[in-house]
Protein backbone atom coordinates (compact mmCIF):
# COMPACT_ATOMS: atom_id res chain seq x y z
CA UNK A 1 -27.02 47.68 27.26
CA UNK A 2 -27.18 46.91 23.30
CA UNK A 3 -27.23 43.88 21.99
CA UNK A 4 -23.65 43.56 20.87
CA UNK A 5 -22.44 43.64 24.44
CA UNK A 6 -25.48 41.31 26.03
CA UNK A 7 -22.98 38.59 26.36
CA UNK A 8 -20.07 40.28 27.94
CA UNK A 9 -22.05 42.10 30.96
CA UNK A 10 -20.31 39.99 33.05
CA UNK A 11 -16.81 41.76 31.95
CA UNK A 12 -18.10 44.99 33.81
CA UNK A 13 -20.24 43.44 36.52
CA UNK A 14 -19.31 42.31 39.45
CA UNK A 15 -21.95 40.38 40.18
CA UNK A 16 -23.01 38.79 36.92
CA UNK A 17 -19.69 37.65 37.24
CA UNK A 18 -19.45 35.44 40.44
CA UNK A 19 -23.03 34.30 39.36
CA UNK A 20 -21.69 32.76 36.33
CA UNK A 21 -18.61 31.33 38.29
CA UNK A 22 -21.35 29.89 40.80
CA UNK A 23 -22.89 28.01 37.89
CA UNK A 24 -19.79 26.60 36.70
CA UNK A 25 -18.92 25.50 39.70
CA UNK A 26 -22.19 23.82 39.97
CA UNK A 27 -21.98 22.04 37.06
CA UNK A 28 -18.69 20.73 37.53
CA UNK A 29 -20.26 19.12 41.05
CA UNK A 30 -22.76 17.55 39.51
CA UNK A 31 -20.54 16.00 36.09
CA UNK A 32 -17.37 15.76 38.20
CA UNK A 33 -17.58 12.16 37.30
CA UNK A 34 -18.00 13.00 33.54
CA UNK A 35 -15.56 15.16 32.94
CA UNK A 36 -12.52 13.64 34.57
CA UNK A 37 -13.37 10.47 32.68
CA UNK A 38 -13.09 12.64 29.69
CA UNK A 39 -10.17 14.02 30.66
CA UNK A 40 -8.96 10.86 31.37
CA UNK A 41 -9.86 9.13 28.53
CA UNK A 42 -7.70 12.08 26.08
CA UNK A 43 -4.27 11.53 28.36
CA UNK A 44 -4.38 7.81 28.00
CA UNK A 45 -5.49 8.35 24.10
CA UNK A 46 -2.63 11.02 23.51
CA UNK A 47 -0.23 8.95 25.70
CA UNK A 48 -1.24 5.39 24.34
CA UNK A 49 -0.38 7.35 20.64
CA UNK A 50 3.04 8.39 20.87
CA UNK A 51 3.66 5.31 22.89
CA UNK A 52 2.60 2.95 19.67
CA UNK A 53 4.80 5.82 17.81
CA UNK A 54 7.73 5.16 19.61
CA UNK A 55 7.00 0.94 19.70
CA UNK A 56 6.51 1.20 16.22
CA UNK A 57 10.05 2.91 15.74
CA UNK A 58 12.01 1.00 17.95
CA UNK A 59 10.51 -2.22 16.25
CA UNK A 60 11.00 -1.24 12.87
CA UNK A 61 15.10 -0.28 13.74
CA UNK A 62 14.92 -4.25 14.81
CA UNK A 63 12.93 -5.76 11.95
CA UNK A 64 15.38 -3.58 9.79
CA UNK A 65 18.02 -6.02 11.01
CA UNK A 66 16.28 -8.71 10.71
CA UNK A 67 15.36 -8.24 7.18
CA UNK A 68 18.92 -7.49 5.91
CA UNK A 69 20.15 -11.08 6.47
CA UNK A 70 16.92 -12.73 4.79
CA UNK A 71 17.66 -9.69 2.22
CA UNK A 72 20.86 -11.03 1.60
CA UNK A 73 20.26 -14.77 0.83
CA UNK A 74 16.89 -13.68 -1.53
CA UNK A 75 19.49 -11.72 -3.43
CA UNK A 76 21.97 -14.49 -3.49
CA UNK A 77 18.85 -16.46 -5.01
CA UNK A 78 19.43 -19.09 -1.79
CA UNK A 79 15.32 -18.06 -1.96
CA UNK A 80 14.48 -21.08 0.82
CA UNK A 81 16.88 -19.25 3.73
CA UNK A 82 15.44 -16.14 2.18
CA UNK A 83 12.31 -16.96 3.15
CA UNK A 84 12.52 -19.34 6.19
CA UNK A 85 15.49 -18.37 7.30
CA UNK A 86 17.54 -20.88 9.46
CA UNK A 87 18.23 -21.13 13.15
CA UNK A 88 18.10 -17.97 14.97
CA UNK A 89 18.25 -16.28 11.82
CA UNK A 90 14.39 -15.25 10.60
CA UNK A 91 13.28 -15.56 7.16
CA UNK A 92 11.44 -12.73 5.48
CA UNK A 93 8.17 -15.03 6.29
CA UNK A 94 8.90 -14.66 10.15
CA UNK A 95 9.85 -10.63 9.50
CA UNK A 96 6.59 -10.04 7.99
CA UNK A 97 4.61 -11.35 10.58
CA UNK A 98 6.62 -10.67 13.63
CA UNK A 99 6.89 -6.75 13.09
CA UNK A 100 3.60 -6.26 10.60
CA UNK A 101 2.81 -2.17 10.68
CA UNK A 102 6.71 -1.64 10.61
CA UNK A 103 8.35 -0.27 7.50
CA UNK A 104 10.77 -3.21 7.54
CA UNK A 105 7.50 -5.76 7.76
CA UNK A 106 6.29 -4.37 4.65
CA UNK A 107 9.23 -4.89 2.50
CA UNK A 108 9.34 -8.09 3.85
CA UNK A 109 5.99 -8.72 2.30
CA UNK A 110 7.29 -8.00 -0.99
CA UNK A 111 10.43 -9.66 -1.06
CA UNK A 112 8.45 -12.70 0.18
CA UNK A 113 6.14 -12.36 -2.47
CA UNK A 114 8.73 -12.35 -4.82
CA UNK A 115 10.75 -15.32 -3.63
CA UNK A 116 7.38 -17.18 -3.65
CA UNK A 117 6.64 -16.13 -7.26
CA UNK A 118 9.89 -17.29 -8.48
CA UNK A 119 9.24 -20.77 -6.39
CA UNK A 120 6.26 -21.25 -8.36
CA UNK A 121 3.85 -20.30 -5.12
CA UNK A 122 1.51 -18.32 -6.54
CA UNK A 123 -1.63 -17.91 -4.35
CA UNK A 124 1.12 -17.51 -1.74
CA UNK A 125 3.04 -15.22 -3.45
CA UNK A 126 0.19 -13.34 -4.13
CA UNK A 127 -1.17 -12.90 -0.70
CA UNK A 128 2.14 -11.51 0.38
CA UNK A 129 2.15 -9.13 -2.26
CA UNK A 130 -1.36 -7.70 -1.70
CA UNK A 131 -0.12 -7.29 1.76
CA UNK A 132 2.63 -4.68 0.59
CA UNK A 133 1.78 -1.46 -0.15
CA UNK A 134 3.92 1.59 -1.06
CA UNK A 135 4.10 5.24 -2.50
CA UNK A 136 7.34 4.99 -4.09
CA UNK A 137 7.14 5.83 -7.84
CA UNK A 138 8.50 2.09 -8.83
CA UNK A 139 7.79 -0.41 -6.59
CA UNK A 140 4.19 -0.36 -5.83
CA UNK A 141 3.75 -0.76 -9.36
CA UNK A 142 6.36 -3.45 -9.90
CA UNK A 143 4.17 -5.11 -6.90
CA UNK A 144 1.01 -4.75 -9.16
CA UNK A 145 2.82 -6.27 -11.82
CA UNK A 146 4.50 -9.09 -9.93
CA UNK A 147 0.86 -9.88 -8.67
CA UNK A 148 -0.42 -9.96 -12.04
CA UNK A 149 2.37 -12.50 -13.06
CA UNK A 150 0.84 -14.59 -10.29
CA UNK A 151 -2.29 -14.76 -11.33
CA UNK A 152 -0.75 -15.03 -15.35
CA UNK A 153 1.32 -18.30 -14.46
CA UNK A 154 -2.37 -19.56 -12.98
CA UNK A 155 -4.10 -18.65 -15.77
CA UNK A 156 -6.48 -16.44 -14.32
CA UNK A 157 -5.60 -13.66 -17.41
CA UNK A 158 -9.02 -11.64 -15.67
CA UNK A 159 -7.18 -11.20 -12.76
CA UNK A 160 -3.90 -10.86 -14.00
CA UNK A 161 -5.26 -7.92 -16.17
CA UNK A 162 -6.61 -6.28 -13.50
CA UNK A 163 -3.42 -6.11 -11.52
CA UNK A 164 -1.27 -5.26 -15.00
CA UNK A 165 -3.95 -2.05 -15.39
CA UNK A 166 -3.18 -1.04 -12.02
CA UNK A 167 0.70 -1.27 -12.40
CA UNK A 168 0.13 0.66 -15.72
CA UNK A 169 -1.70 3.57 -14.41
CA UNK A 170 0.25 3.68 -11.09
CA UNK A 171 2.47 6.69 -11.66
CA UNK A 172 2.92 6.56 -15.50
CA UNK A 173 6.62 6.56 -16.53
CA UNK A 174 8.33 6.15 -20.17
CA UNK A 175 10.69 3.27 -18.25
CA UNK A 176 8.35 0.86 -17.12
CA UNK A 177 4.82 1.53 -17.94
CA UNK A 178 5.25 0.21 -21.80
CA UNK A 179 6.22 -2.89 -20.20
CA UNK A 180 2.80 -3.43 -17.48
CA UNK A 181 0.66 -2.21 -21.04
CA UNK A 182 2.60 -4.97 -22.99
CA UNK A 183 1.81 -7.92 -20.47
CA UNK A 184 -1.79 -6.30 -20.27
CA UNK A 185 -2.09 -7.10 -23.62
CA UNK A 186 -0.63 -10.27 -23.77
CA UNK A 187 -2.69 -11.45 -20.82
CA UNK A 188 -5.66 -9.95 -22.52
CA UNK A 189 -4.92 -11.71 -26.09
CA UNK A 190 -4.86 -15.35 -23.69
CA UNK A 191 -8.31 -14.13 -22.44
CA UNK A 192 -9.80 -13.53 -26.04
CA UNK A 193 -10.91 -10.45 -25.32
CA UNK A 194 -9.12 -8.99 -28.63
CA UNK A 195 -10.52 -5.40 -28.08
CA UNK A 196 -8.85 -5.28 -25.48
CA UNK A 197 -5.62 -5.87 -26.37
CA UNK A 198 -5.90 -4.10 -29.38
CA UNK A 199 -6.37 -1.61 -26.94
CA UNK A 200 -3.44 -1.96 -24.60
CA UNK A 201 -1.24 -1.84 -27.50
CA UNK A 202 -2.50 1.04 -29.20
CA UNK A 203 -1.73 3.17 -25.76
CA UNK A 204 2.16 1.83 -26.19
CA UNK A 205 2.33 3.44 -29.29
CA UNK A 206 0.42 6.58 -28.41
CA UNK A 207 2.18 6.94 -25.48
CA UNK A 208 5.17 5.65 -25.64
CA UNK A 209 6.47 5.29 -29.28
CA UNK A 210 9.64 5.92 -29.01
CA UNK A 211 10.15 2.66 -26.72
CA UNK A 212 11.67 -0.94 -27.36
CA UNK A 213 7.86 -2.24 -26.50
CA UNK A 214 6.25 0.07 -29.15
CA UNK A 215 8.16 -2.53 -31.87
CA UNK A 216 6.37 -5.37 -30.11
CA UNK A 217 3.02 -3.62 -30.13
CA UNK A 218 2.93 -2.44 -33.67
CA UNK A 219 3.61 -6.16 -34.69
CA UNK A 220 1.41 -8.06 -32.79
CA UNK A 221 -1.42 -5.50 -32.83
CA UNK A 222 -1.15 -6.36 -36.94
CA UNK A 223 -1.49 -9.80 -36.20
CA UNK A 224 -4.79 -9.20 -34.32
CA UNK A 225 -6.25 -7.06 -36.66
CA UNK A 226 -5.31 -9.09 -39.34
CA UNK A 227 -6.97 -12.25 -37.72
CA UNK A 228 -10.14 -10.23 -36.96
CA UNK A 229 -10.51 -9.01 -40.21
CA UNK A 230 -9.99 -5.38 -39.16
């Protein structure tokens, strides 16, 4: 027999055949154990998956309801029952934690973050923000940003420059980008680090010229030249 059949003399043999059925079988004696544990271990896996899918949905449809009350009051700026709710009635704090991996426990996160920036909470504000995360073309970045306010009103202008560079180069738009490159430049002038900013405002009016911020950035990137003698 040639080579290119060696391995498939058992198709046309009889005999070659049951003796390779008689090893299998013999293997499966001795790793019966083995292999239904394996077995085992892929149903409960592939089972214990679409069961979490399923939780996961069912949860989020509740948090969703949840969240629209506490949504409510943070939009009527009543930002306390926003965010602790009352009675009941959970808060965006309690929605957060109490379906976390849920789509409606996310946006909880940064609608908390926000009512807590506006209250003047900043390290808490910011640790419900960094909790969010998103691939919409606006809002991650407007998280970056709010984050970066944060750390601004602390006056941590490293940080906050970090977190107005990531807003920036999230998803680059004419809308709101000019506006994350403004504040990174602002935050950077506080810093002293006048490259920097010189910087930041340059890429407004690269990029964006045609923008209200582009005004802003020709002026005070004058200013900053002027006072370094550039």
């Amino acid at each position: 027999m040639s080579k290119k059949n060696a391995g498939l003399e058992f198709l046309e043999d009889p005999d070659a055949l049951a003796g390779r059925l008689e090893k299998a079988e013999d293997f499966f004696e001795m790793n019966r154990n083995l292999i239904f544990g394996v077995i085992g271990g892929l149903v409960l896996a592939i089972g214990g998956y679409f069961a979490y899918q399923y939780f996961q949905g069912e949860k989020n449809i509740e948090g969703q309801d949840k969240l629209f009350n506490a949504v409510y009051k943070f939009e009527q700026d009543s930002l306390q029952l926003a965010l602790n709710g009352k009675g009941a009635t959970p808060g965006l704090l309690a929605v957060a934690d109490d379906y976390s991996g849920t789509k409606a426990g996310n946006l909880a996160h940064f609608y908390a973050g926000t009512a807590l920036l506006k209250e003047g909470k900043y390290d808490q504000a910011i640790e419900q923000l960094k909790d969010f995360s998103s691939s919409d073309l606006l809002v991650q970045a407007r998280a970056y940003s709010l984050i970066g306010d944060a750390y601004s009103e602390k006056k941590s202008y490293a940080e906050a420059a970090e977190y107005y560079e990531k807003a920036a180069e999230y998803k680059p738009n004419k809308f709101f980008t000019p506006g994350y490159l403004l504040k990174l430049a602002i935050v950077q002038e506080n810093a002293k680090a006048t490259d920097k900013a010189i910087e930041a405002y340059q890429q407004i009016l690269d990029k964006y010229p045609e923008t209200a911020e582009a005004v802003s950035a020709k002026k005070y990137k004058s200013v900053l030249e002027a006072q370094s003698g550039e």
